[in-house]
N, C-alpha and C. Protein backbone atom coordinates (compact mmCIF):
# COMPACT_ATOMS: atom_id res chain seq x y z
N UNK A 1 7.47 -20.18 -19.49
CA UNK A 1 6.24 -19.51 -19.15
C UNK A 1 5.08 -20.36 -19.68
N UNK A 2 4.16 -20.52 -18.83
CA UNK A 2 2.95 -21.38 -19.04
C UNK A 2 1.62 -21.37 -19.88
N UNK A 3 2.11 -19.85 -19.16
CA UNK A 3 0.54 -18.64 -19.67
C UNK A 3 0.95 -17.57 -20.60
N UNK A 4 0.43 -17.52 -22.03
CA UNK A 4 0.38 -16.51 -22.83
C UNK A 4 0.47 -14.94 -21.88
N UNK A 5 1.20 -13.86 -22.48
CA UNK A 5 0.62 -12.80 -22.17
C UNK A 5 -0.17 -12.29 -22.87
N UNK A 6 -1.27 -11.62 -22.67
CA UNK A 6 -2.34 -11.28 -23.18
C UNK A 6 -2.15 -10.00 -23.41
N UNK A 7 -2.22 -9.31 -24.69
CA UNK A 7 -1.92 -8.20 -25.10
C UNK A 7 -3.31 -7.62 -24.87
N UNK A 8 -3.57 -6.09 -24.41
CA UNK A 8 -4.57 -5.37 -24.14
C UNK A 8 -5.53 -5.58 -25.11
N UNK A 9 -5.00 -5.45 -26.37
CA UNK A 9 -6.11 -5.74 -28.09
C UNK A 9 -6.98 -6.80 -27.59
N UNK A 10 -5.99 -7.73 -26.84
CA UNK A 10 -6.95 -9.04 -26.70
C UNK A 10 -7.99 -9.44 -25.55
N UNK A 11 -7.85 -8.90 -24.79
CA UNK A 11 -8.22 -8.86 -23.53
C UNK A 11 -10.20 -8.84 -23.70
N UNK A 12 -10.97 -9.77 -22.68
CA UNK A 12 -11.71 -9.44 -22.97
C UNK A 12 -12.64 -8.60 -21.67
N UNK A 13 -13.75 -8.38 -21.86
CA UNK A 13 -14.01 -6.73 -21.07
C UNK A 13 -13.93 -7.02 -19.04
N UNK A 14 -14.26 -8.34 -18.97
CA UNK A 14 -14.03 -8.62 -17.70
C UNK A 14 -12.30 -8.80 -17.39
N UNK A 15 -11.72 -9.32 -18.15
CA UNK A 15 -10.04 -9.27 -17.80
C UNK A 15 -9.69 -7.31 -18.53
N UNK A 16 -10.42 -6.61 -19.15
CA UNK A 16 -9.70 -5.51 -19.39
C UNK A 16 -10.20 -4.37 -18.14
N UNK A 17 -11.41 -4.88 -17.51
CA UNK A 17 -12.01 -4.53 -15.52
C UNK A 17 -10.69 -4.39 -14.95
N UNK A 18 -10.50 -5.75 -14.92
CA UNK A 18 -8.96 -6.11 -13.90
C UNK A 18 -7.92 -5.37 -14.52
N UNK A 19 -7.58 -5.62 -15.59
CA UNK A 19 -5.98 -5.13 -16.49
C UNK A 19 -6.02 -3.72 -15.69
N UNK A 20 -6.73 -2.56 -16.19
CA UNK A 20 -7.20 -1.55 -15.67
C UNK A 20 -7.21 -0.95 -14.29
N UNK A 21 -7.21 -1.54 -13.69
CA UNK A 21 -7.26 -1.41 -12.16
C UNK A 21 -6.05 -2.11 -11.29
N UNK A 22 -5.30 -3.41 -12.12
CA UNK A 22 -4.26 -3.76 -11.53
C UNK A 22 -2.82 -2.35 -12.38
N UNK A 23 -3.37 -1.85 -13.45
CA UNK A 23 -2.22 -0.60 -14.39
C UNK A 23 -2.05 0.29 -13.30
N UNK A 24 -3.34 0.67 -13.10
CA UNK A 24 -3.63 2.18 -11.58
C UNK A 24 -2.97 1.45 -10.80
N UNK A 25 -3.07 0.75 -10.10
CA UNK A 25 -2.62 0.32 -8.70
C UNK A 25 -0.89 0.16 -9.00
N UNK A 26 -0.37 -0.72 -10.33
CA UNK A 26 1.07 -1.29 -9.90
C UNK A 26 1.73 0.34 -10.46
N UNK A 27 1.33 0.96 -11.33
CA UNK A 27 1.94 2.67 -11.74
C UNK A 27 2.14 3.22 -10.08
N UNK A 28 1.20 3.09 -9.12
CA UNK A 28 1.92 4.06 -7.83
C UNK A 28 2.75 3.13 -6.53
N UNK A 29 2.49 1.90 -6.59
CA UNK A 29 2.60 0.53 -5.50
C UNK A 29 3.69 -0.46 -6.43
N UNK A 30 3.97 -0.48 -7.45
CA UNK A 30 4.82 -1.60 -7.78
C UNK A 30 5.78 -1.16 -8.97
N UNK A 31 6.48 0.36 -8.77
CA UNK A 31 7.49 0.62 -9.82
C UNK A 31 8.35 0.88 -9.67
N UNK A 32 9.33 -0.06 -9.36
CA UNK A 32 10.35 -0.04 -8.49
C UNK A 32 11.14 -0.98 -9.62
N UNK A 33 10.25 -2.10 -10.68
CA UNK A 33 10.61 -3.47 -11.22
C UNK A 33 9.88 -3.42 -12.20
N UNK A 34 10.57 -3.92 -13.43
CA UNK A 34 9.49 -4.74 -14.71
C UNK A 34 8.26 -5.18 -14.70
N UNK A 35 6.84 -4.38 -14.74
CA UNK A 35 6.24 -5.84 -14.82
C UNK A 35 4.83 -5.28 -15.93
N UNK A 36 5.62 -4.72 -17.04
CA UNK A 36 4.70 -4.79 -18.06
C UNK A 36 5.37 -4.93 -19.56
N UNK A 37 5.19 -5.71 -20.50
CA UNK A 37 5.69 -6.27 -21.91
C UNK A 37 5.81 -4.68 -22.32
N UNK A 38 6.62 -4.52 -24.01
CA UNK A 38 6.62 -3.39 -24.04
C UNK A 38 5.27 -3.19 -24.97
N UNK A 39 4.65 -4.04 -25.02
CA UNK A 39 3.30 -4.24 -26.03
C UNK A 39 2.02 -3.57 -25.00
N UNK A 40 2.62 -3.51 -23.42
CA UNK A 40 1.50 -3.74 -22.60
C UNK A 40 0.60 -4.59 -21.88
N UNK A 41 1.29 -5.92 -22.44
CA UNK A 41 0.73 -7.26 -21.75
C UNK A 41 1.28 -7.19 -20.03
N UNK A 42 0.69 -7.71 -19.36
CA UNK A 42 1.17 -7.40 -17.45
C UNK A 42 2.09 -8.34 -17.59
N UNK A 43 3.12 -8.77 -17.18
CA UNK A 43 3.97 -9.92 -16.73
C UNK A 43 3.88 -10.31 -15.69
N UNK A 44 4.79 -10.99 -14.43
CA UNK A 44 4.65 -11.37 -13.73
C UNK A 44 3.31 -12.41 -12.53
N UNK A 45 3.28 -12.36 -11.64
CA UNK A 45 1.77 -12.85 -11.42
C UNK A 45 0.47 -12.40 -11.92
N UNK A 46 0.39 -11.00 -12.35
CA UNK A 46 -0.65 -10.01 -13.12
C UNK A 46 -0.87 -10.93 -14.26
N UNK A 47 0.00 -11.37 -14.70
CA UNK A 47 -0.40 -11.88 -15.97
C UNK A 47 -1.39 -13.00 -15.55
N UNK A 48 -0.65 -14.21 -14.80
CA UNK A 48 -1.53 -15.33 -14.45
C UNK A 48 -3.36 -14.62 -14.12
N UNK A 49 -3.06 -13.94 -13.36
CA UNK A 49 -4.64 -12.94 -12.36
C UNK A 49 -5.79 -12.47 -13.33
N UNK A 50 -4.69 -12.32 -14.44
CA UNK A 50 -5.82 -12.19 -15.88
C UNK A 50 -6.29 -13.08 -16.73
N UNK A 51 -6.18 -14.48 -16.61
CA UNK A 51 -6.31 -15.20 -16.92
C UNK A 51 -7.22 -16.50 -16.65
N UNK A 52 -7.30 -15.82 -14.89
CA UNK A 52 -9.25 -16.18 -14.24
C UNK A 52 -9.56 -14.73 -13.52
N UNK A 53 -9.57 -14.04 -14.27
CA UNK A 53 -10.08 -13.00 -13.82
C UNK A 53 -11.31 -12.49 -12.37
N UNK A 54 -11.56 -13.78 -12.26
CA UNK A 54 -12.36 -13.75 -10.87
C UNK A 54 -11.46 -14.31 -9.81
N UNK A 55 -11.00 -15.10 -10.40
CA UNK A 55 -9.76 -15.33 -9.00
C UNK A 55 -8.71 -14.29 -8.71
N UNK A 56 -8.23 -13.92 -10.35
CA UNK A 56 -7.74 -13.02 -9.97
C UNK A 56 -7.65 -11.52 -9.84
N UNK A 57 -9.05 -11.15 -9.61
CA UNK A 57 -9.80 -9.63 -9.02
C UNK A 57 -9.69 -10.15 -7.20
N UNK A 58 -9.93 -11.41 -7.43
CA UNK A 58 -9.82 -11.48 -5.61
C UNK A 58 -8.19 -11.19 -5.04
N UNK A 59 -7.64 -12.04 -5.69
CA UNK A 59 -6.22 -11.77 -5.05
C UNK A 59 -5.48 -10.54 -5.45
N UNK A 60 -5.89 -10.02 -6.51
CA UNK A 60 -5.73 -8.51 -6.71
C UNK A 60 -5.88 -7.64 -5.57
N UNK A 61 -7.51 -7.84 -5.00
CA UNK A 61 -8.05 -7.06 -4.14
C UNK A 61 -7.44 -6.92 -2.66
N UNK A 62 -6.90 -8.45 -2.32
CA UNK A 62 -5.95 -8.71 -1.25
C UNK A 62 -4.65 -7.84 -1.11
N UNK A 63 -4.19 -8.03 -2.57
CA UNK A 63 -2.82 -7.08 -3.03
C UNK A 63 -2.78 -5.96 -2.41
N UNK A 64 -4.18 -5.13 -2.86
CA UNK A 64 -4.08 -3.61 -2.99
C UNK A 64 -4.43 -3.60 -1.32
N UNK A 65 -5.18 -4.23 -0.97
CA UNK A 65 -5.35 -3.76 0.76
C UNK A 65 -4.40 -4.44 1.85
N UNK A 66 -3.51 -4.89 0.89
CA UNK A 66 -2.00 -5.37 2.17
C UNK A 66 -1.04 -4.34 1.98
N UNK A 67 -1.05 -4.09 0.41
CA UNK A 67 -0.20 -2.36 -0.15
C UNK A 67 -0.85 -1.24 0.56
N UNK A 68 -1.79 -1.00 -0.10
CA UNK A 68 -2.18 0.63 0.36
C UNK A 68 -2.65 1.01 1.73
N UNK A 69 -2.99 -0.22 3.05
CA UNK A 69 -3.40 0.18 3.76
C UNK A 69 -2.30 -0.76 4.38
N UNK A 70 -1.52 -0.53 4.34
CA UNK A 70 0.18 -1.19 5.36
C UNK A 70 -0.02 -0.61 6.66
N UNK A 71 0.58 -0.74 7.38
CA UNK A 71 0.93 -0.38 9.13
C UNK A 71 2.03 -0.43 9.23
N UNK A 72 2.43 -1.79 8.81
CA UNK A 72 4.47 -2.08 9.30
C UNK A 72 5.22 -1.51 8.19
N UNK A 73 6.60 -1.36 8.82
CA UNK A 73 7.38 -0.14 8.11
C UNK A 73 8.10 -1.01 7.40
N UNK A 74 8.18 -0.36 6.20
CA UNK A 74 8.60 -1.43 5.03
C UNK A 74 9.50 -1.96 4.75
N UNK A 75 10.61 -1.69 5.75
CA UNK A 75 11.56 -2.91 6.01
C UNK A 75 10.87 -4.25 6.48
N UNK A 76 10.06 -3.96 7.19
CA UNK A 76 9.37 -5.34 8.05
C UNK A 76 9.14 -5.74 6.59
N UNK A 77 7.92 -5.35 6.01
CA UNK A 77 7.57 -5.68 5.14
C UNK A 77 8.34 -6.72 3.91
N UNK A 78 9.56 -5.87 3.86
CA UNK A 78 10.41 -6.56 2.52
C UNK A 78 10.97 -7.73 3.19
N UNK A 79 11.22 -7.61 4.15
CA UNK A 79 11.91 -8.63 5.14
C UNK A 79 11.05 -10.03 4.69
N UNK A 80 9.96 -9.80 5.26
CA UNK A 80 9.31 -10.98 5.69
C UNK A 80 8.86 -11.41 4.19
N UNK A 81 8.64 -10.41 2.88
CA UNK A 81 8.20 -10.80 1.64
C UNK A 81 9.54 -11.58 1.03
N UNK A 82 10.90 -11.55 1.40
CA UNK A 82 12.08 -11.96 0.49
C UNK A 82 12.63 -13.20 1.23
N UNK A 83 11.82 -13.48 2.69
CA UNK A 83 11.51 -14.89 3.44
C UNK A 83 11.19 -15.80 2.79
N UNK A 84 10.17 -15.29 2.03
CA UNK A 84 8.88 -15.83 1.47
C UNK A 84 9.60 -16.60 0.05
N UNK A 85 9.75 -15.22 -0.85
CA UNK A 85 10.63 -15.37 -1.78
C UNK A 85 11.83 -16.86 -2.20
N UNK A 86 12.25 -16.50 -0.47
CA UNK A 86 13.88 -17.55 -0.49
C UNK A 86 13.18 -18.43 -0.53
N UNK A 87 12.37 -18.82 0.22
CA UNK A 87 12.05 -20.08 0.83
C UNK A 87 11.46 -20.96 -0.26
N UNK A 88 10.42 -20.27 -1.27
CA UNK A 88 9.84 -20.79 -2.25
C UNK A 88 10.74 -20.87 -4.02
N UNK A 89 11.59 -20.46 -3.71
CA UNK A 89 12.65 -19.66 -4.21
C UNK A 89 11.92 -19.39 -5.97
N UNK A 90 11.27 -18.13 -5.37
CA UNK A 90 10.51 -17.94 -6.71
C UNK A 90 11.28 -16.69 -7.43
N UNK A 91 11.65 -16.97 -8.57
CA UNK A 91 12.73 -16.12 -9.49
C UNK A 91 12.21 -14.52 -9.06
N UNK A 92 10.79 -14.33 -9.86
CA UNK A 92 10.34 -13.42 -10.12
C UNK A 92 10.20 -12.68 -8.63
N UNK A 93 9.35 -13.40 -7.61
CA UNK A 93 9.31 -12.31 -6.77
C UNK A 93 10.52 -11.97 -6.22
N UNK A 94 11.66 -12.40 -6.17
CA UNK A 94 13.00 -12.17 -5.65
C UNK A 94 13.70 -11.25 -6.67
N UNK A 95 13.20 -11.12 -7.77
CA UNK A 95 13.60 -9.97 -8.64
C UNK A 95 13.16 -8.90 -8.17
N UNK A 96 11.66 -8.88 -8.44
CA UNK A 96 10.87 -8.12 -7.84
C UNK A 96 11.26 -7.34 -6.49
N UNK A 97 11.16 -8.35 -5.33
CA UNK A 97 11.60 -7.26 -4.39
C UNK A 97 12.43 -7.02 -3.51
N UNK A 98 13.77 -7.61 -4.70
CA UNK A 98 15.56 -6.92 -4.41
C UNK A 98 15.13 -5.71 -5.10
N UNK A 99 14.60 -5.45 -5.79
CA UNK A 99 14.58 -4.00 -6.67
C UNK A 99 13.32 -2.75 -5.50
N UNK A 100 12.94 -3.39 -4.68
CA UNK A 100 11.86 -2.48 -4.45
C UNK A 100 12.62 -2.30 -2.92
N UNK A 101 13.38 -3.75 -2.76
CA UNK A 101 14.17 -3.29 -1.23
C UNK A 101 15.30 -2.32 -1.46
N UNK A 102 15.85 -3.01 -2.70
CA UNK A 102 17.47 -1.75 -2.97
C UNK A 102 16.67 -0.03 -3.15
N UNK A 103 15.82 0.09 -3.40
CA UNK A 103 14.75 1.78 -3.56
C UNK A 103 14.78 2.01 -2.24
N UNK A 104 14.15 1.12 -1.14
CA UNK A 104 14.04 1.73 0.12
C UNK A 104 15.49 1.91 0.58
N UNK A 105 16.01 1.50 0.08
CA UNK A 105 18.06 1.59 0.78
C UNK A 105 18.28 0.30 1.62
N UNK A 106 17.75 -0.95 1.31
CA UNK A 106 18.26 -1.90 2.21
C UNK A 106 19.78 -2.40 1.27
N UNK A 107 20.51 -2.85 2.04
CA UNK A 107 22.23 -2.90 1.18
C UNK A 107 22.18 -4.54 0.52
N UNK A 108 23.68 -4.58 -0.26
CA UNK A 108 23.77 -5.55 -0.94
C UNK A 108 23.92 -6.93 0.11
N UNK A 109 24.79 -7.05 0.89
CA UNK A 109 24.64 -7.65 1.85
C UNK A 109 23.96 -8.13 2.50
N UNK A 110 22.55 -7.52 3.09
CA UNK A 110 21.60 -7.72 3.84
C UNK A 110 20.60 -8.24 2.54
N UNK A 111 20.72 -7.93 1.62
CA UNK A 111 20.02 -8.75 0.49
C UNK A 111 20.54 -9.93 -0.11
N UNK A 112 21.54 -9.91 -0.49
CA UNK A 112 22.31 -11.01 -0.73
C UNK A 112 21.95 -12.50 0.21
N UNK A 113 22.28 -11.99 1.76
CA UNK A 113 21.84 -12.71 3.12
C UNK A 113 20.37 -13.48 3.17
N UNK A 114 19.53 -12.49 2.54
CA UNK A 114 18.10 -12.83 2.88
C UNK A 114 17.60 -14.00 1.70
N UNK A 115 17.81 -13.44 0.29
CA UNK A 115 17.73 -14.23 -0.92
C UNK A 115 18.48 -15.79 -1.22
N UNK A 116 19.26 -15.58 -0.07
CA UNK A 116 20.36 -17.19 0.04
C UNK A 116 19.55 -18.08 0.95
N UNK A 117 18.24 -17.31 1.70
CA UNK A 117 17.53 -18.06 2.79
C UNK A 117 18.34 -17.94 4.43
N UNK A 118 19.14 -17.52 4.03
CA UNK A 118 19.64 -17.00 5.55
C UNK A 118 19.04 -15.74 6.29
N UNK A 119 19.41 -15.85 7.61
CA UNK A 119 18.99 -14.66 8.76
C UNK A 119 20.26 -13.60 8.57
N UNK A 120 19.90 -12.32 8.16
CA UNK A 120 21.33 -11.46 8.34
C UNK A 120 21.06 -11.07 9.90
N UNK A 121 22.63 -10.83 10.30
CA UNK A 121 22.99 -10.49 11.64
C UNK A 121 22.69 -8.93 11.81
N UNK A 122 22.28 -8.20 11.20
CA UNK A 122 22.50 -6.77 11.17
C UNK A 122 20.67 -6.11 11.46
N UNK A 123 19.94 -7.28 12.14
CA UNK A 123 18.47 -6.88 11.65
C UNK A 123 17.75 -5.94 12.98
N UNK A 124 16.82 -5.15 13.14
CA UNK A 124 16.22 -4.67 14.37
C UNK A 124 15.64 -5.46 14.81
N UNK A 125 15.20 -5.35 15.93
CA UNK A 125 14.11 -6.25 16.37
C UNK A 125 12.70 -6.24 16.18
N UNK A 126 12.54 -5.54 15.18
CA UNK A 126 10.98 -5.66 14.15
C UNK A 126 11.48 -6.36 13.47
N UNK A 127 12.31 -6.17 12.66
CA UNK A 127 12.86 -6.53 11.56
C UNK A 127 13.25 -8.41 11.66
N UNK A 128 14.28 -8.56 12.62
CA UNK A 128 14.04 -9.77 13.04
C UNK A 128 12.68 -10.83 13.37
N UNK A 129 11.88 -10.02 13.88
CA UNK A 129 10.70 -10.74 14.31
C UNK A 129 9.73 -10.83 13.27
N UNK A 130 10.07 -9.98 11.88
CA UNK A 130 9.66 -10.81 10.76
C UNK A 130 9.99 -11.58 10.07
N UNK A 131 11.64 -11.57 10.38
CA UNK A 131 11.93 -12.83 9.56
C UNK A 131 11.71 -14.05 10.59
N UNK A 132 11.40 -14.03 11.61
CA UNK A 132 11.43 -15.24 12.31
C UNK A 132 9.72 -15.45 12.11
N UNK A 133 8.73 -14.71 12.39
CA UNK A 133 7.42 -14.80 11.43
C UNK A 133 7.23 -15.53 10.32
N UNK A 134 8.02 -15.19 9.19
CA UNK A 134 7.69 -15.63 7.77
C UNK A 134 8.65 -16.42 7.95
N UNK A 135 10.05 -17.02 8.56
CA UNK A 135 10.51 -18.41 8.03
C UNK A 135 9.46 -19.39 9.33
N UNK A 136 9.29 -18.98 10.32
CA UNK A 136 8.67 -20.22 11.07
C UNK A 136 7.29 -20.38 9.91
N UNK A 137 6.42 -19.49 9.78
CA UNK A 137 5.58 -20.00 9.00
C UNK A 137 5.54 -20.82 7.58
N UNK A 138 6.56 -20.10 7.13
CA UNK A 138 6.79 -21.09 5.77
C UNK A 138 7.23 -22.56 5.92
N UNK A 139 7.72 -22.59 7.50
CA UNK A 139 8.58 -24.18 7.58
C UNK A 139 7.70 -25.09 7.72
N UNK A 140 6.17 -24.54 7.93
CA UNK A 140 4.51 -25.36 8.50
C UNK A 140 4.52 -25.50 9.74
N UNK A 141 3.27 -25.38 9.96
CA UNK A 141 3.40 -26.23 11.32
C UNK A 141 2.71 -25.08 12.35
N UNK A 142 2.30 -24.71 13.18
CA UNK A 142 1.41 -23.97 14.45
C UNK A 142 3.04 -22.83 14.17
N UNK A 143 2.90 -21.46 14.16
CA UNK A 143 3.39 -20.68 14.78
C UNK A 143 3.48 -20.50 16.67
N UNK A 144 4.97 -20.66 16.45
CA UNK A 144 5.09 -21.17 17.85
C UNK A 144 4.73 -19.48 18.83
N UNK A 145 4.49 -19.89 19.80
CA UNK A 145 3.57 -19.04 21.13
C UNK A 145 4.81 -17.76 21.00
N UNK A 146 5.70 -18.09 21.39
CA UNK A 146 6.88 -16.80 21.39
C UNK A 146 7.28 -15.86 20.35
N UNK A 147 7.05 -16.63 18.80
CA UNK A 147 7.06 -15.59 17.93
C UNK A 147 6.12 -14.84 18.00
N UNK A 148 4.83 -15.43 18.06
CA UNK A 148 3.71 -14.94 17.73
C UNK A 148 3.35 -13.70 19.26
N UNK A 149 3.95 -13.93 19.77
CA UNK A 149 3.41 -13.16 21.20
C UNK A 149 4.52 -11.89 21.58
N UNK A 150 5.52 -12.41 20.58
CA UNK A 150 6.56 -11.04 20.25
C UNK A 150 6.26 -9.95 19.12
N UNK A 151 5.73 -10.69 17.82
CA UNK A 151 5.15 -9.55 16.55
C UNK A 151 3.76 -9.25 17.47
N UNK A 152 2.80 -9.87 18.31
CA UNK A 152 2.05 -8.92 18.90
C UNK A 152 2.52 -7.64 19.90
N UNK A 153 3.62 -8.09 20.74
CA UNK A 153 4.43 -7.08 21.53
C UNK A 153 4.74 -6.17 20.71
N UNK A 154 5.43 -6.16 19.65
CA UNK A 154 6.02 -5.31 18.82
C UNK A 154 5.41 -4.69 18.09
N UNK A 155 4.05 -4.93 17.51
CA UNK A 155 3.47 -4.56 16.27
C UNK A 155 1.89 -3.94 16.52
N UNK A 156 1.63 -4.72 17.72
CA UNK A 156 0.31 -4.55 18.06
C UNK A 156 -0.81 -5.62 17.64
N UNK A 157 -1.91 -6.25 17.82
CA UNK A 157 -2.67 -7.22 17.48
C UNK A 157 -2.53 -6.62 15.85
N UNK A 158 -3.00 -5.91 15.22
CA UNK A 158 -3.34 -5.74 13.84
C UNK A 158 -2.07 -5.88 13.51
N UNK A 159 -0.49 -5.26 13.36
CA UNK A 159 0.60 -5.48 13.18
C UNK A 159 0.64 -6.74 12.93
N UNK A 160 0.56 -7.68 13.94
CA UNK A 160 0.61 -8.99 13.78
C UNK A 160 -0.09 -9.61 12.77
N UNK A 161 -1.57 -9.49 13.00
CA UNK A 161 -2.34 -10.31 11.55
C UNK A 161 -1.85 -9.73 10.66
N UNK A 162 -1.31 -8.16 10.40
CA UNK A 162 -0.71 -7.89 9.38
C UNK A 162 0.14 -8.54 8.45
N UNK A 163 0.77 -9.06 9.41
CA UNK A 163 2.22 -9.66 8.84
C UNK A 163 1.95 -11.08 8.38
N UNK A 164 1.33 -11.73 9.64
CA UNK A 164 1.21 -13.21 9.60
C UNK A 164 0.22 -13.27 7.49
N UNK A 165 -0.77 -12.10 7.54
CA UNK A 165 -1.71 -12.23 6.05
C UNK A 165 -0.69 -11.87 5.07
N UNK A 166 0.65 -10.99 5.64
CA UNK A 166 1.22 -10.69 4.34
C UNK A 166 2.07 -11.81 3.65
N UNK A 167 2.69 -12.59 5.08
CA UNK A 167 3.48 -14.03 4.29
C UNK A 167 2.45 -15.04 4.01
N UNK A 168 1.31 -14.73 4.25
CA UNK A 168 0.52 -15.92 3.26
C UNK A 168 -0.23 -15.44 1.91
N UNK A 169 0.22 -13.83 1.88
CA UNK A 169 -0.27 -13.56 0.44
C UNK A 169 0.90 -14.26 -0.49
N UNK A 170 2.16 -13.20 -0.04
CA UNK A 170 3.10 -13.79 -0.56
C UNK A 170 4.05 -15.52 -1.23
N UNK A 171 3.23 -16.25 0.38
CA UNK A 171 3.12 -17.55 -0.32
C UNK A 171 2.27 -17.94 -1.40
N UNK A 172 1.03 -17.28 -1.78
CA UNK A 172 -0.08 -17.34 -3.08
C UNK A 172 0.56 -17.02 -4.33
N UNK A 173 1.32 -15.61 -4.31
CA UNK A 173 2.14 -15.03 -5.28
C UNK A 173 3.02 -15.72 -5.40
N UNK A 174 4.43 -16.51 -4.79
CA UNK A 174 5.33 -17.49 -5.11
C UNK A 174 5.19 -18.55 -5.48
N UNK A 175 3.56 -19.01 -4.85
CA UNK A 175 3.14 -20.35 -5.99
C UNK A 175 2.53 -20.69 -6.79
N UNK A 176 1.71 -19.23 -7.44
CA UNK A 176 1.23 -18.98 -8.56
C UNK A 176 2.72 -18.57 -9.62
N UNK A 177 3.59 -18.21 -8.85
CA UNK A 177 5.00 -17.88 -10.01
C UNK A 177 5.23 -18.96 -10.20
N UNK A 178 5.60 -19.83 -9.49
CA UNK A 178 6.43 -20.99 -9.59
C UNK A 178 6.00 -21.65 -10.70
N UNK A 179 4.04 -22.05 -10.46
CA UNK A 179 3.78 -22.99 -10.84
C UNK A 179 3.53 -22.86 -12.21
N UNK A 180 3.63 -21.30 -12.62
CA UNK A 180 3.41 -21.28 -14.13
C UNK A 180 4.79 -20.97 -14.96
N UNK A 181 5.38 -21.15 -14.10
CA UNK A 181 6.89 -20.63 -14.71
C UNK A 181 7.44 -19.06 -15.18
N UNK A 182 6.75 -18.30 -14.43
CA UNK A 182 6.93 -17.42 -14.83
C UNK A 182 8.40 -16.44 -14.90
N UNK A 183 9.36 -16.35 -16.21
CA UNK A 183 10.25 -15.55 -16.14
C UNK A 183 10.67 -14.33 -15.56
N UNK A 184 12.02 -14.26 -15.01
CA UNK A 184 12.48 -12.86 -14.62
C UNK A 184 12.93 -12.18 -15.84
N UNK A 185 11.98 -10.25 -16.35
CA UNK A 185 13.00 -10.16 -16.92
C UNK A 185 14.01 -9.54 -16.73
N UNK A 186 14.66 -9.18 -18.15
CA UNK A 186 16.17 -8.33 -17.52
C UNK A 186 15.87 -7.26 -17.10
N UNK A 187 17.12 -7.17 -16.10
CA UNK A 187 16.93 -6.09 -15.13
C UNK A 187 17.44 -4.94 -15.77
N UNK A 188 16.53 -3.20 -15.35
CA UNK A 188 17.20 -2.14 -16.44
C UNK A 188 18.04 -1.39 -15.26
């Protein structure tokens, strides 16, 4: 780990703004997984977000309005976030959200499948058309005309930017993990 966690005592009043408002938000949107010290320091990317507190009130702010104001049904969702995950193969968010997919009831298998970077065979065709979304995008390069003109078929224009903004949040979050090293912890 790169970055100290910052215990609340320490925090100063512009990072205890953020601390505060990322506590509210991950208590109803992100408790599914670990992601506070038992001192109260945030772990995971929260931690980094407090640490430029203006950068990270922005990508906070992104957070909470890709969470709380969703459209696609949260299989899509986990789908295309554990794409993201494989691909960058970032510890933490793949901790993160095997624990928030195993809550919604997605199986060991179809998780197992996704976290190895593979396509499972068992997917809908939403479901598919996000993982083909978030791996064409992660591979670079122009999203080709047919994916992109199928998550609009399927999802609707907003559906679509939906998705396409959620695997590039998610790419922000996997390379802010990566790059600070941030630990998985144990799982309870």
């Amino acid at each position: 780990m790169r970055l100290p966690l910052i215990p609340p005592s320490e925090l100063s009043s512009e990072q205890r703004a953020l601390y505060d408002d990322m506590r509210k938000g991950m208590a109803s949107n992100f408790n599914a997984f670990r992601n506070m010290a038992d001192d109260g320091s945030l772990i995971g990317p929260w931690n980094a977000w407090l640490h430029e507190p203006i950068i990270g009130a922005a990508i906070w702010n992104l957070t909470k309005a890709m969470t709380m104001q969703a459209s696609l049904p949260d299989s899509v969702r986990q789908i295309a976030i554990l794409v993201v995950g494989a691909h960058f193969r970032a510890a933490y968010e793949l901790y993160a959200h095997v624990a928030v997919a195993e809550k919604e009831g997605m199986g060991p298998a179809r998780l197992s499948t996704l976290v190895a970077g593979n396509r499972p065979d068992d997917l809908s065709e939403e479901e598919g058309c996000a993982y083909d979304v978030a791996s064409s995008l992660t591979s670079g390069g122009v999203l080709p005309e047919p994916c992109y003109a199928r998550a609009v078929a399927l999802f609707g224009q907003h559906g679509a930017n939906e998705l396409i903004y959620l695997v590039g949040l998610y790419c922000l979050v996997s390379t802010t993990l990566n790059a600070f090293n941030v630990p998985v912890p144990e799982r309870e």
